[in-house]
C-alpha atoms as a PDB file:
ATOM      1  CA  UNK A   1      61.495   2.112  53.151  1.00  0.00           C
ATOM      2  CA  UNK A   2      63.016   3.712  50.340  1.00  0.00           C
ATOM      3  CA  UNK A   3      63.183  -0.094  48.368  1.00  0.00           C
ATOM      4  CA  UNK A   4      59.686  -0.599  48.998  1.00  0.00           C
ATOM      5  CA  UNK A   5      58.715   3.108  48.116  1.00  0.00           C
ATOM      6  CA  UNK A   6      60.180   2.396  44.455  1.00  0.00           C
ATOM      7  CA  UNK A   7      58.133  -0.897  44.340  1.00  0.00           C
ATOM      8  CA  UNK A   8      54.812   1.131  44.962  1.00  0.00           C
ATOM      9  CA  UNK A   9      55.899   3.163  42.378  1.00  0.00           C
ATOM     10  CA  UNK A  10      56.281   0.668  39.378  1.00  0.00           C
ATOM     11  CA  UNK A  11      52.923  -1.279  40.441  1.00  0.00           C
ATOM     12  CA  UNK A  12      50.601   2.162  40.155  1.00  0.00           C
ATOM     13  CA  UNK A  13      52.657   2.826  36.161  1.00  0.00           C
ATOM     14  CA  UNK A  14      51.642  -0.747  35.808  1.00  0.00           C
ATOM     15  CA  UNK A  15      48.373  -0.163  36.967  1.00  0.00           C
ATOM     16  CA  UNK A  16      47.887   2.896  34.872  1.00  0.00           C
ATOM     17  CA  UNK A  17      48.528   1.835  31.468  1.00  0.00           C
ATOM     18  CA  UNK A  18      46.869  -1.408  31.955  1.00  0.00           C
ATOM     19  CA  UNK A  19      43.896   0.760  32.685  1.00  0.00           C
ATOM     20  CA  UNK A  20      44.544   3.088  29.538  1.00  0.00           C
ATOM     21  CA  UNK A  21      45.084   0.126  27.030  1.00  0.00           C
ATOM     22  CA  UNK A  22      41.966  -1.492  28.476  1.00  0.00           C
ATOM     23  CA  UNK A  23      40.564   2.117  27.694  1.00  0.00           C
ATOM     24  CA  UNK A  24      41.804   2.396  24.214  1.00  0.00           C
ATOM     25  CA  UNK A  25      40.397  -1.137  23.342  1.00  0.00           C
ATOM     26  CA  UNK A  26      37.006  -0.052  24.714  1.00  0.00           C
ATOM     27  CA  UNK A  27      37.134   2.924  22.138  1.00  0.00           C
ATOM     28  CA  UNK A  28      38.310   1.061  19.206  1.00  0.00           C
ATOM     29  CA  UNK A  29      35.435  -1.484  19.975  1.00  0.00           C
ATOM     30  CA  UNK A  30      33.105   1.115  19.768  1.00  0.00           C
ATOM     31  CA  UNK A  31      34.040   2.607  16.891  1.00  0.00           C
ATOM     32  CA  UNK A  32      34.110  -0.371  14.829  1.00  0.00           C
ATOM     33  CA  UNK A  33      30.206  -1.498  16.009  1.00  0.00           C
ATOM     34  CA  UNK A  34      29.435   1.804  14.623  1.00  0.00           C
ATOM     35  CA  UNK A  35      31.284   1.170  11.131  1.00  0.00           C
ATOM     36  CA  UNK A  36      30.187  -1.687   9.222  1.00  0.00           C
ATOM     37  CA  UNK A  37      33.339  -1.897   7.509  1.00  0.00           C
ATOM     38  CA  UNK A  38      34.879  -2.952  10.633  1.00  0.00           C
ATOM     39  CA  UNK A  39      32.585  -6.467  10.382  1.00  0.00           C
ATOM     40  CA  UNK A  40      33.931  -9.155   8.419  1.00  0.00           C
ATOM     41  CA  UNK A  41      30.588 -10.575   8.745  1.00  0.00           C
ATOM     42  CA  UNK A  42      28.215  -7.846   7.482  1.00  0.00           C
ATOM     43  CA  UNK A  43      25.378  -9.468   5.667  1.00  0.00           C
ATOM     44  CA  UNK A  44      25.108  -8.386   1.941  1.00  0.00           C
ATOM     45  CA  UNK A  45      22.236  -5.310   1.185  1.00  0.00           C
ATOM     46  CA  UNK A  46      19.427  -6.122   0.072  1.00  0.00           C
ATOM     47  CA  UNK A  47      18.154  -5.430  -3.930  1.00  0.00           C
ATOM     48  CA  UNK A  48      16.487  -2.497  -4.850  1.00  0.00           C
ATOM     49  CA  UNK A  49      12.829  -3.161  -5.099  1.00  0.00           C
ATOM     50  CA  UNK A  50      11.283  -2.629  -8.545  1.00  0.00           C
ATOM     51  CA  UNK A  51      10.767   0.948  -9.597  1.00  0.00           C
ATOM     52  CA  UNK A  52       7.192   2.583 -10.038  1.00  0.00           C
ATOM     53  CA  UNK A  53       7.090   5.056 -12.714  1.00  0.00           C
ATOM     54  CA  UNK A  54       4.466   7.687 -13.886  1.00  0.00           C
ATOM     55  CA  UNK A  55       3.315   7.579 -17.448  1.00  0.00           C
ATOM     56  CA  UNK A  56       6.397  10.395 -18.766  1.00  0.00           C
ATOM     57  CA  UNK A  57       9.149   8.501 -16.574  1.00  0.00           C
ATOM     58  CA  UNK A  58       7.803   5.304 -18.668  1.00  0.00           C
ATOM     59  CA  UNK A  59       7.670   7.445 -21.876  1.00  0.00           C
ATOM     60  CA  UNK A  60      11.213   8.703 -21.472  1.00  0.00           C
ATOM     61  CA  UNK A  61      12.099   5.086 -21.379  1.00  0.00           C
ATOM     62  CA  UNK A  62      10.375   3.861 -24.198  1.00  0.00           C
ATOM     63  CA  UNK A  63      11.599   7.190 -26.398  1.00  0.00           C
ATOM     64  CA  UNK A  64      14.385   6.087 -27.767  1.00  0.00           C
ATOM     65  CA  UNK A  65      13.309   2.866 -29.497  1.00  0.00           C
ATOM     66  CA  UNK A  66       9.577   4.274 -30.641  1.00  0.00           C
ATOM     67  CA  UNK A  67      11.053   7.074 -32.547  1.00  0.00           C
ATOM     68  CA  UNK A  68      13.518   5.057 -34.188  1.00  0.00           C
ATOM     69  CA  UNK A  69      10.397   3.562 -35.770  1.00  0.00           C
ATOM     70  CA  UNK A  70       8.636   6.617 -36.423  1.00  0.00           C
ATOM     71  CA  UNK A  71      10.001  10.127 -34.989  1.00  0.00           C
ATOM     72  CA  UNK A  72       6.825  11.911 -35.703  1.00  0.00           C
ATOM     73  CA  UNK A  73       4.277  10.585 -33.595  1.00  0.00           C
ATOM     74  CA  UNK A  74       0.910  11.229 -31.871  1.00  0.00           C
ATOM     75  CA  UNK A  75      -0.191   9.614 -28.947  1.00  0.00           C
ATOM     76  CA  UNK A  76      -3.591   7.787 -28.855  1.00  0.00           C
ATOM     77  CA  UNK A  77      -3.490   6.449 -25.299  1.00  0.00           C
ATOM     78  CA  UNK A  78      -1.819   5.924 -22.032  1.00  0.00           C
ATOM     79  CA  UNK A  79      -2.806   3.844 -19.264  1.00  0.00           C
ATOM     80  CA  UNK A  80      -1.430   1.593 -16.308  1.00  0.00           C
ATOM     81  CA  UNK A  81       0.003  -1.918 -17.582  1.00  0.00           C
ATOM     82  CA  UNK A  82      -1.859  -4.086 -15.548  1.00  0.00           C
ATOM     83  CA  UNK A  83      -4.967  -1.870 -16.446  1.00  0.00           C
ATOM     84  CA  UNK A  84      -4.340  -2.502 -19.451  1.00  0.00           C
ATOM     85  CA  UNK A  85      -4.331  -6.722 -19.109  1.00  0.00           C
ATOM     86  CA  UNK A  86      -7.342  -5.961 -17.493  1.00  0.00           C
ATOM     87  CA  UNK A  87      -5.567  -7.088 -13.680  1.00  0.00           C
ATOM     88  CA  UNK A  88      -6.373  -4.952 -10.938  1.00  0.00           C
ATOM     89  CA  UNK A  89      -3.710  -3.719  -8.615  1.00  0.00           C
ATOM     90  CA  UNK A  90      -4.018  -5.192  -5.016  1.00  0.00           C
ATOM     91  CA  UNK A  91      -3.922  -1.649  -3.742  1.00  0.00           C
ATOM     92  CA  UNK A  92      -4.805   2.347  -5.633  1.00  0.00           C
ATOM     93  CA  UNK A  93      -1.593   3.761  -6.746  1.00  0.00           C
ATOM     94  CA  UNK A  94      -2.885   7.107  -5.229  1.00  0.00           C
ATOM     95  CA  UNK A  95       0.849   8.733  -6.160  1.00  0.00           C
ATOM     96  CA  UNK A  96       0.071   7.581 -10.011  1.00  0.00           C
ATOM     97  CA  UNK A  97       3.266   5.489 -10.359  1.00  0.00           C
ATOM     98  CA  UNK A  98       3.227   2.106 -11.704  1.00  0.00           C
ATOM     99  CA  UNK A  99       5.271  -1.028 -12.608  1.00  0.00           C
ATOM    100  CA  UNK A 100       4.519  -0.565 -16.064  1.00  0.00           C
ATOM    101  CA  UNK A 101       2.904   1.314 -18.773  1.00  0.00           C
ATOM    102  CA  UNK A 102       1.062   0.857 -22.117  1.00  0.00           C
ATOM    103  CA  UNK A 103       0.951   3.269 -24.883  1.00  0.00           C
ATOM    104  CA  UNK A 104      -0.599   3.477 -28.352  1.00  0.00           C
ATOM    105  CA  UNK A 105       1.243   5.913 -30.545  1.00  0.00           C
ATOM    106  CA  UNK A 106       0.356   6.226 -34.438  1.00  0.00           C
ATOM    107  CA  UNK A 107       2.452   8.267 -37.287  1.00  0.00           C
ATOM    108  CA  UNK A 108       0.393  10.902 -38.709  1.00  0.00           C
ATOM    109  CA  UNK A 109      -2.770  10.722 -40.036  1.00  0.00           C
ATOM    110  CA  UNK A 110      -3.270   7.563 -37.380  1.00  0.00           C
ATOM    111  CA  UNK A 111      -2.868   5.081 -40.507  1.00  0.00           C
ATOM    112  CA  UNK A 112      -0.122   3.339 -38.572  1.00  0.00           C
ATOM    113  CA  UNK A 113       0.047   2.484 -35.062  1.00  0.00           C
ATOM    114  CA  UNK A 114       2.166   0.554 -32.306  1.00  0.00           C
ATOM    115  CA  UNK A 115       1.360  -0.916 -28.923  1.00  0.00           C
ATOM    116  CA  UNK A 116       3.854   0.189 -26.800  1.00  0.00           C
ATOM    117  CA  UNK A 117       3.983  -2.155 -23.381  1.00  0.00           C
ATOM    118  CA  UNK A 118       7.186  -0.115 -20.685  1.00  0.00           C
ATOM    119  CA  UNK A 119       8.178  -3.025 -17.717  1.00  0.00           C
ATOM    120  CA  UNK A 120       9.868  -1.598 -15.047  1.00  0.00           C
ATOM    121  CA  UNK A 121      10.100  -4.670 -13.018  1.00  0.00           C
ATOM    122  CA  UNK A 122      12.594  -6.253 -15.485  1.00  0.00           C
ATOM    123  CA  UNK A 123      16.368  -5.154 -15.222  1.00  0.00           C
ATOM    124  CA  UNK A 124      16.981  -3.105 -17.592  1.00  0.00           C
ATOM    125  CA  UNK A 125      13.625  -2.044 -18.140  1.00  0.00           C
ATOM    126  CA  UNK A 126      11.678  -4.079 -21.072  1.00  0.00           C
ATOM    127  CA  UNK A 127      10.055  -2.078 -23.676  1.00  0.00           C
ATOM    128  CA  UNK A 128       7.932  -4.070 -26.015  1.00  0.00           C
ATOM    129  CA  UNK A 129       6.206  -2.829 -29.497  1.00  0.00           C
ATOM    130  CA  UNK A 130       3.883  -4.570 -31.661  1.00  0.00           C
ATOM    131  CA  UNK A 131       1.045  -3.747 -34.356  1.00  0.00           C
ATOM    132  CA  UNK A 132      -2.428  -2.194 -33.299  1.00  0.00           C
ATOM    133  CA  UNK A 133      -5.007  -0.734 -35.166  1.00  0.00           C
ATOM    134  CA  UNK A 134      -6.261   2.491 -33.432  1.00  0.00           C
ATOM    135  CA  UNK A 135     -10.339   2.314 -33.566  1.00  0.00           C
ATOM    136  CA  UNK A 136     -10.747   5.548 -31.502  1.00  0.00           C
ATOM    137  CA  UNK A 137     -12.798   8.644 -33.065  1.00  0.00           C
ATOM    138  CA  UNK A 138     -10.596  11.209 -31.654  1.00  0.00           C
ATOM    139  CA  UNK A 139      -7.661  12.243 -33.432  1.00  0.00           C
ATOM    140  CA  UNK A 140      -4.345  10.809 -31.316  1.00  0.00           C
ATOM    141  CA  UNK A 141      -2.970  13.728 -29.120  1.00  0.00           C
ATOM    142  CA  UNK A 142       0.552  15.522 -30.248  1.00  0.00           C
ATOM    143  CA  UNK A 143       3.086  14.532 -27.810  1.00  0.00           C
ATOM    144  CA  UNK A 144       3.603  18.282 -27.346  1.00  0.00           C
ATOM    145  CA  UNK A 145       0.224  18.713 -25.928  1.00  0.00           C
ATOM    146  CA  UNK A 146       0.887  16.331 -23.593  1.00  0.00           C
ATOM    147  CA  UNK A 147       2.287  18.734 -20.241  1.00  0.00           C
ATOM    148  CA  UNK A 148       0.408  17.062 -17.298  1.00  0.00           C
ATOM    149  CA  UNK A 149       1.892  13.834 -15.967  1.00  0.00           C
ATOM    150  CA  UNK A 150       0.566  10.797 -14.238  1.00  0.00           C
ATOM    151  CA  UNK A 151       1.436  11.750 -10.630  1.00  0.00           C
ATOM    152  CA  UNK A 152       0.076  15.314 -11.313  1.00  0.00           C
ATOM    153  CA  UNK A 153      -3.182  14.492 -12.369  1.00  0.00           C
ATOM    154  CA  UNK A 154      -3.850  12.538  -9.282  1.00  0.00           C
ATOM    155  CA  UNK A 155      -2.662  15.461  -7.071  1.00  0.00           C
ATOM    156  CA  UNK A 156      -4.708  18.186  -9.159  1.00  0.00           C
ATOM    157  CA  UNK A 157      -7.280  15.746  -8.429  1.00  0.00           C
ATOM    158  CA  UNK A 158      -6.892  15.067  -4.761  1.00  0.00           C
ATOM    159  CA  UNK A 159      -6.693  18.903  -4.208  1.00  0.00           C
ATOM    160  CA  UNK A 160     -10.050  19.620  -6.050  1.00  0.00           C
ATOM    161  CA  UNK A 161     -11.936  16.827  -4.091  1.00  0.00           C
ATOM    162  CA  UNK A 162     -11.045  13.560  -4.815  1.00  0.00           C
ATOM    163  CA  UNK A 163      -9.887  12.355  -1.608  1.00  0.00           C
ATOM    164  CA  UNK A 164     -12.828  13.682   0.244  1.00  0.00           C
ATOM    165  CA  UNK A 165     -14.993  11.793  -2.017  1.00  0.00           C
ATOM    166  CA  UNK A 166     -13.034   8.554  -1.058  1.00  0.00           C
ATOM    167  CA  UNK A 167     -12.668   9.298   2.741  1.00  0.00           C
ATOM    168  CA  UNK A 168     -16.691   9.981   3.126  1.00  0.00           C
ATOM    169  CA  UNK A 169     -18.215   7.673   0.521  1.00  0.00           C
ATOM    170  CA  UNK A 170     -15.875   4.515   2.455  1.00  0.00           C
ATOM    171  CA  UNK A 171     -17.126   5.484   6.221  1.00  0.00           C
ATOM    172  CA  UNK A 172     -20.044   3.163   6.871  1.00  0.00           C
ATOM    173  CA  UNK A 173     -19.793   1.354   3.257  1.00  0.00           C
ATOM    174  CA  UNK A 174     -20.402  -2.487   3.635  1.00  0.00           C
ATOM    175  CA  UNK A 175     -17.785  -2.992   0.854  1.00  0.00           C
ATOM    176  CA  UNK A 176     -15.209  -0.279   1.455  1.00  0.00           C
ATOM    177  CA  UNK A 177     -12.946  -1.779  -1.457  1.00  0.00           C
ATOM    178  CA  UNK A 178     -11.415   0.778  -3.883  1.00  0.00           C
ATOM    179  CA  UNK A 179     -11.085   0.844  -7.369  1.00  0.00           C
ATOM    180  CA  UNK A 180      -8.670   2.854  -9.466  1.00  0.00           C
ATOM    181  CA  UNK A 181      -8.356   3.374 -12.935  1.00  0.00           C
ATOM    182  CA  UNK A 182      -6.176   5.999 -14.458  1.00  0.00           C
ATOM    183  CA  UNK A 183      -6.157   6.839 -18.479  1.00  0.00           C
ATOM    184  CA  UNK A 184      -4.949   9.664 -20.465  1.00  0.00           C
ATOM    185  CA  UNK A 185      -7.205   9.778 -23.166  1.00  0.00           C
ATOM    186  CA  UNK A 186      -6.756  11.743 -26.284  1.00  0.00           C
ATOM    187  CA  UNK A 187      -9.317  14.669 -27.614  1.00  0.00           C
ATOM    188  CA  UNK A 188      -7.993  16.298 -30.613  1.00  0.00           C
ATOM    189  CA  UNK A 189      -4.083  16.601 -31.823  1.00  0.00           C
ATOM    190  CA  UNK A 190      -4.043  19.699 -29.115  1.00  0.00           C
ATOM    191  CA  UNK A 191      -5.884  18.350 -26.393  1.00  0.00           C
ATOM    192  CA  UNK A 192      -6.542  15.422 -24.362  1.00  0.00           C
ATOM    193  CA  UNK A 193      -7.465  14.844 -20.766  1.00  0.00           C
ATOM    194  CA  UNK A 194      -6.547  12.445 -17.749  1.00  0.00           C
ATOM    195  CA  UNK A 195      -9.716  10.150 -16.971  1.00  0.00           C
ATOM    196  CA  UNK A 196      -9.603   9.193 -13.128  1.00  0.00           C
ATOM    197  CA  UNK A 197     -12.163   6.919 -12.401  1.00  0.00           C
ATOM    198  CA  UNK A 198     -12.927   5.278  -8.973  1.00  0.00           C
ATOM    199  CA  UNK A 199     -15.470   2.893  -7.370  1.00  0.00           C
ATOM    200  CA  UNK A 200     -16.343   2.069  -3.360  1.00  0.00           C
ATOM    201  CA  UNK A 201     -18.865  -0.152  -3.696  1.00  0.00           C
ATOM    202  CA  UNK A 202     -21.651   1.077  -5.577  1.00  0.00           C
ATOM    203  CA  UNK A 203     -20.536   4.367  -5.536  1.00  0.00           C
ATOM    204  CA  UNK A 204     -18.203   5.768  -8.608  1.00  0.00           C
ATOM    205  CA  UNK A 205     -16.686   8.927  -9.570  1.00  0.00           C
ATOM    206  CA  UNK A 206     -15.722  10.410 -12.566  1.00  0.00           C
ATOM    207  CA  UNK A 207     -13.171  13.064 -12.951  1.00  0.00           C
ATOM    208  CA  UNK A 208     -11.736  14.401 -15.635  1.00  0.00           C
ATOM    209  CA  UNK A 209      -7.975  16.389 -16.043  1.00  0.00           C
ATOM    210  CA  UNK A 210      -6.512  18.784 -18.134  1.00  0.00           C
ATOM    211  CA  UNK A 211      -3.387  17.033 -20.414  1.00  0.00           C
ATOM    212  CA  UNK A 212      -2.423  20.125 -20.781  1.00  0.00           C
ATOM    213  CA  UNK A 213      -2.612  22.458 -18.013  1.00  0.00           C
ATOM    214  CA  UNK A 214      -3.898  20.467 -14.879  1.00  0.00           C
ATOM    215  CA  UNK A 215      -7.420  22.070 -14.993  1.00  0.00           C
ATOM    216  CA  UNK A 216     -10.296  20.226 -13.704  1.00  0.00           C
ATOM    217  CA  UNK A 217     -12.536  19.688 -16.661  1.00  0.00           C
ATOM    218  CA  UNK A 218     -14.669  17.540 -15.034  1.00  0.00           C
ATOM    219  CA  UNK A 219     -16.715  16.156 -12.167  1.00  0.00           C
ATOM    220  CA  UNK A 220     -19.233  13.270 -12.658  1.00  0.00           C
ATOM    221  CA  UNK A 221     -20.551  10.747  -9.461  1.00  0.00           C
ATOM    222  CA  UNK A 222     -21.935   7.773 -10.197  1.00  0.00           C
ATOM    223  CA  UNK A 223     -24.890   6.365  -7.674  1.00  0.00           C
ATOM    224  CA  UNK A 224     -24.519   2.618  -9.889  1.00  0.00           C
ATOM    225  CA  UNK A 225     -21.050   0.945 -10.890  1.00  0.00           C
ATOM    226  CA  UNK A 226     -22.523  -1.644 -12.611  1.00  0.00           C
ATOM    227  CA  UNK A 227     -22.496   1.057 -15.852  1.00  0.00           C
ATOM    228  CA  UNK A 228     -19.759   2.796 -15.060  1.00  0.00           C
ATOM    229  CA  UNK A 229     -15.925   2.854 -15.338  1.00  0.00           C
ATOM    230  CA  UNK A 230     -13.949   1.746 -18.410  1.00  0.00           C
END
């Protein structure tokens, strides 16, 4: 009895740790699904889709290579790139960020002036410059002047009215497509405005943003888009 008592004994040690080990494995298995590190095999992450930018992220960008050519500067224009090539985007960029930019900037006295094209879909971002002659009447906008950006001209916007406009004038339209178009246009050298125009269907609306303080300067609907818009 007392031979086959120590037996018993020895089998239920065995029996123990085999059951911890198989424990501790269980554990260690668990922790490494939950660590990618632990995975030889992890596939690689994925690239960072293109950034969007609003018009002063794409200006900040730009900066440093316009006013090597000319630190004082006024600004005649800013507007979406592919607005600009006259493409429309597949879908409104209701947040008022973009792939890229285009701005027209002229030294004092708007004598000289530079196309200025920001791509934020190349790595690093492109920025491109070449000769334009500014045939506005207004007199180009100081970049000081210039406080309201991109992003916050389509909120001031949206909070005045703008996406009730588009949520009513779409219900029961038979062409429910919308059309965006975003511009900061310039006034005098002190003031200048954010033009945010938009079409469903035959309907268009017209409103107009402080540059300089967010205001809403003005409200204008449109019953006929063949004569409206840009």
């Amino acid at each position: 009895m007392r031979h086959s008592f120590h037996r018993m004994g020895r089998s239920r040690s065995t029996l123990t740790l085999g059951m911890l080990r198989t424990w501790l494995f269980g554990v260690v298995f668990a922790l490494c699904a939950l660590v990618s590190s632990c995975s030889p095999s992890s596939p690689p992450a994925a690239p960072h889709a293109s950034p969007l930018l609003t018009a002063r992220e794409a200006w900040e960008a730009a900066a440093p290579t316009v006013l090597r050519w000319q630190p004082d500067l006024s600004l005649a224009y800013a507007r979406p790139l592919a607005q600009a090539d006259g493409v429309k985007p597949a879908e409104p960029s209701w947040d008022g960020r973009y792939a890229g930019w285009s701005f027209l900037v002229c030294a004092q006295g708007a004598d000289r002036c530079q196309v200025v094209l920001v791509d934020a879909s190349a790595t690093p971002i492109e920025v491109a410059m070449a000769d334009e002659e500014y045939r506005g009447s207004a007199e180009p906008l100081s970049l000081a002047a210039w406080r309201v950006d991109s992003d916050q001209a389509l909120a001031s916007a949206m909070e005045y009215g703008l996406q009730r406009w588009v949520t009513s004038t779409t219900e029961g339209a038979l062409d429910s497509t919308i059309t965006l178009e975003l511009e900061l246009v310039a006034q005098t050298q002190q003031e200048g405005y954010w033009r945010i125009f938009v079409a469903v269907g035959g309907e268009g609306l017209d409103v107009r943003v402080s540059a300089d303080e967010g205001s809403m300067l003005s409200w204008t609907e449109w019953s006929d888009c063949e004569i409206c818009g840009f």
